[in-house]
Protein backbone atom coordinates (compact mmCIF):
# COMPACT_ATOMS: atom_id res chain seq x y z
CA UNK A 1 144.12 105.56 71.34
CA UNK A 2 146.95 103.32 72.34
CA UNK A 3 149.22 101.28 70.18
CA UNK A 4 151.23 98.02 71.27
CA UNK A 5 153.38 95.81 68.76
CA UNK A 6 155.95 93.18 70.55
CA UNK A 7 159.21 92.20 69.52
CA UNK A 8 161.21 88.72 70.81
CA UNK A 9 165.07 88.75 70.09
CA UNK A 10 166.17 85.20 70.32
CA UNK A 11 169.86 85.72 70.78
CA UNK A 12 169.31 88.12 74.42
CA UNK A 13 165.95 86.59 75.13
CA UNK A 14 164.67 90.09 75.58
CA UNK A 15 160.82 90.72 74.54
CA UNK A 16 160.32 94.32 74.11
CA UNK A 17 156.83 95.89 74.36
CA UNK A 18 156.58 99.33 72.32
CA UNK A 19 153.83 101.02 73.81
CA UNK A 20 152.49 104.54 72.77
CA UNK A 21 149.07 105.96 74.09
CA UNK A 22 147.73 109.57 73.01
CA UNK A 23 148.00 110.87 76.48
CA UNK A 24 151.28 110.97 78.04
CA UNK A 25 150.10 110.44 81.74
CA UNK A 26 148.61 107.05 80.61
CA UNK A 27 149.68 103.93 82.67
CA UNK A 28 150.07 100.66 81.22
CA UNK A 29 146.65 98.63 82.09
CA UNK A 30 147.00 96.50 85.60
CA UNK A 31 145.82 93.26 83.41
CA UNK A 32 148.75 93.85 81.11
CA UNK A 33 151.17 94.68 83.74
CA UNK A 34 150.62 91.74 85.63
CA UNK A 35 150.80 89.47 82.06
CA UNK A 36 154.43 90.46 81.57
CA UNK A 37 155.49 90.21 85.41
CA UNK A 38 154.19 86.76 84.71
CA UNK A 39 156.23 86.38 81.88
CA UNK A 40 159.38 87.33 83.87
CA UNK A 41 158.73 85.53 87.04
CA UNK A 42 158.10 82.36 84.90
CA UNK A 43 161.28 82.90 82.70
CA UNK A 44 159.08 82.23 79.66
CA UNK A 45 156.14 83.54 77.51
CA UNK A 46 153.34 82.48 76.01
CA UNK A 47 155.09 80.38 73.62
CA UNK A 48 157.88 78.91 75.81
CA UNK A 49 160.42 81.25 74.46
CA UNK A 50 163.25 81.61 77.29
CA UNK A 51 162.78 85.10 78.58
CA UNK A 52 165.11 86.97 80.61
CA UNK A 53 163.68 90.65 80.45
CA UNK A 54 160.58 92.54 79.41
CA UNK A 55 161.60 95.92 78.16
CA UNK A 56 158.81 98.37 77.87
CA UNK A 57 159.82 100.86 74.96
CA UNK A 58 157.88 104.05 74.98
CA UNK A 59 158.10 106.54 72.43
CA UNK A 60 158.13 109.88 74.77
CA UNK A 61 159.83 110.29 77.95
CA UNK A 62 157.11 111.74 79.95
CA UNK A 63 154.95 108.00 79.30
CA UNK A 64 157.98 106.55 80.11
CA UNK A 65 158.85 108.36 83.02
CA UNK A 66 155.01 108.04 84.32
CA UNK A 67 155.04 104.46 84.05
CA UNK A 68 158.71 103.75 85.03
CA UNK A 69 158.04 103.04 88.88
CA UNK A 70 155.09 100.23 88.71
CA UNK A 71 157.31 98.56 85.59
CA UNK A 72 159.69 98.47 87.63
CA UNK A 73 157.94 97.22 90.86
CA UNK A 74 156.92 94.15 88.88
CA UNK A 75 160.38 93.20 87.40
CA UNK A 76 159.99 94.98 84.31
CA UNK A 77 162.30 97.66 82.68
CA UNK A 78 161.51 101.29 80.98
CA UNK A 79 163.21 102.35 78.48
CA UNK A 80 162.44 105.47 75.61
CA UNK A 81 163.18 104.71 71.89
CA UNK A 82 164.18 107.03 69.82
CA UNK A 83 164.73 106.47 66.08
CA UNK A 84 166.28 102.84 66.42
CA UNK A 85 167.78 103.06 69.43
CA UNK A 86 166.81 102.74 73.27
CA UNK A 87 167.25 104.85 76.36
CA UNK A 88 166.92 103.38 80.20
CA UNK A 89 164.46 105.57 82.13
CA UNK A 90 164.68 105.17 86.45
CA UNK A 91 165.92 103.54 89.21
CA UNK A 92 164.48 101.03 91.54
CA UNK A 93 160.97 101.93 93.22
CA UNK A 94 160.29 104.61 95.68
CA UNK A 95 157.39 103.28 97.03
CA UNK A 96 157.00 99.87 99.50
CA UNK A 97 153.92 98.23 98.85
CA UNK A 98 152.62 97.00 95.64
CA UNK A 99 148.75 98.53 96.33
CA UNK A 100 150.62 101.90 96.09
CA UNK A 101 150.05 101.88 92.32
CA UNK A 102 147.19 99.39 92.45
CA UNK A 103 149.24 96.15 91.43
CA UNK A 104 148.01 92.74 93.65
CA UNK A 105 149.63 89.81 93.78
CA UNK A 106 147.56 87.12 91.49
C-alpha cells in the first residue's frame, strides 16, 4: 500500500509530494517521476501554479534515501519529514545516464 497527498505553498512556489509506501525499498513509479520532472522543467503544474521545486517528503529515511538519486536525476529534491518539519536527504547523482534507474526522456 502506498499513500500520496500533495501540498502547493503559494508564497515559495514549492509543491511537496508526501509519499509513504509499506516497503521501504519502494521507488517512486517511472510515470510519476517523469509527471513532476515535467512539472519542474515547465516551471508550472497542472493548474498553472508557478513552480520552482518539487520536494518529495518521505516519512522514513531508508525510502528516502532509496529514492534520493533518480529524484534527483530528474530535478527533483528528497527530503524526510518528521513531525512538522523537513530534512534534505543526498547530493547530486552518482550515476551518468538516465537508463541507469530506468528514467527515458519523453
Amino acid at each position: 500500500m502506498s499513500e500520496e497527498r500533495i501540498e502547493y505553498d503559494k508564497k515559495s512556489k514549492i509543491t511537496r509530494v508526501f509519499r509513504a509506501f509499506s516497503s521501504p525499498k519502494t521507488l517512486v513509479p517511472k510515470d510519476e517521476l517523469q509527471r513532476w520532472a515535467k512539472v519542474v522543467r515547465d516551471g508550472a503544474d497542472d493548474d498553472g501554479r508557478p513552480v520552482k521545486e518539487v520536494r518529495y517528503v518521505f516519512r522514513d529515511r531508508e525510502t528516502a534515501v532509496y529514492n534520493q538519486q533518480p529524484l534527483s536525476f530528474s530535478g527533483l529534491t528528497t527530503f524526510v519529514g518528521t513531525g512538522g518539519s523537513e530534512e534534505p536527504v543526498g547530493d547530486d547523482p552518482s550515476f551518468s545516464t538516465r537508463e541507469d534507474f530506468g528514467i527515458e526522456p519523453e
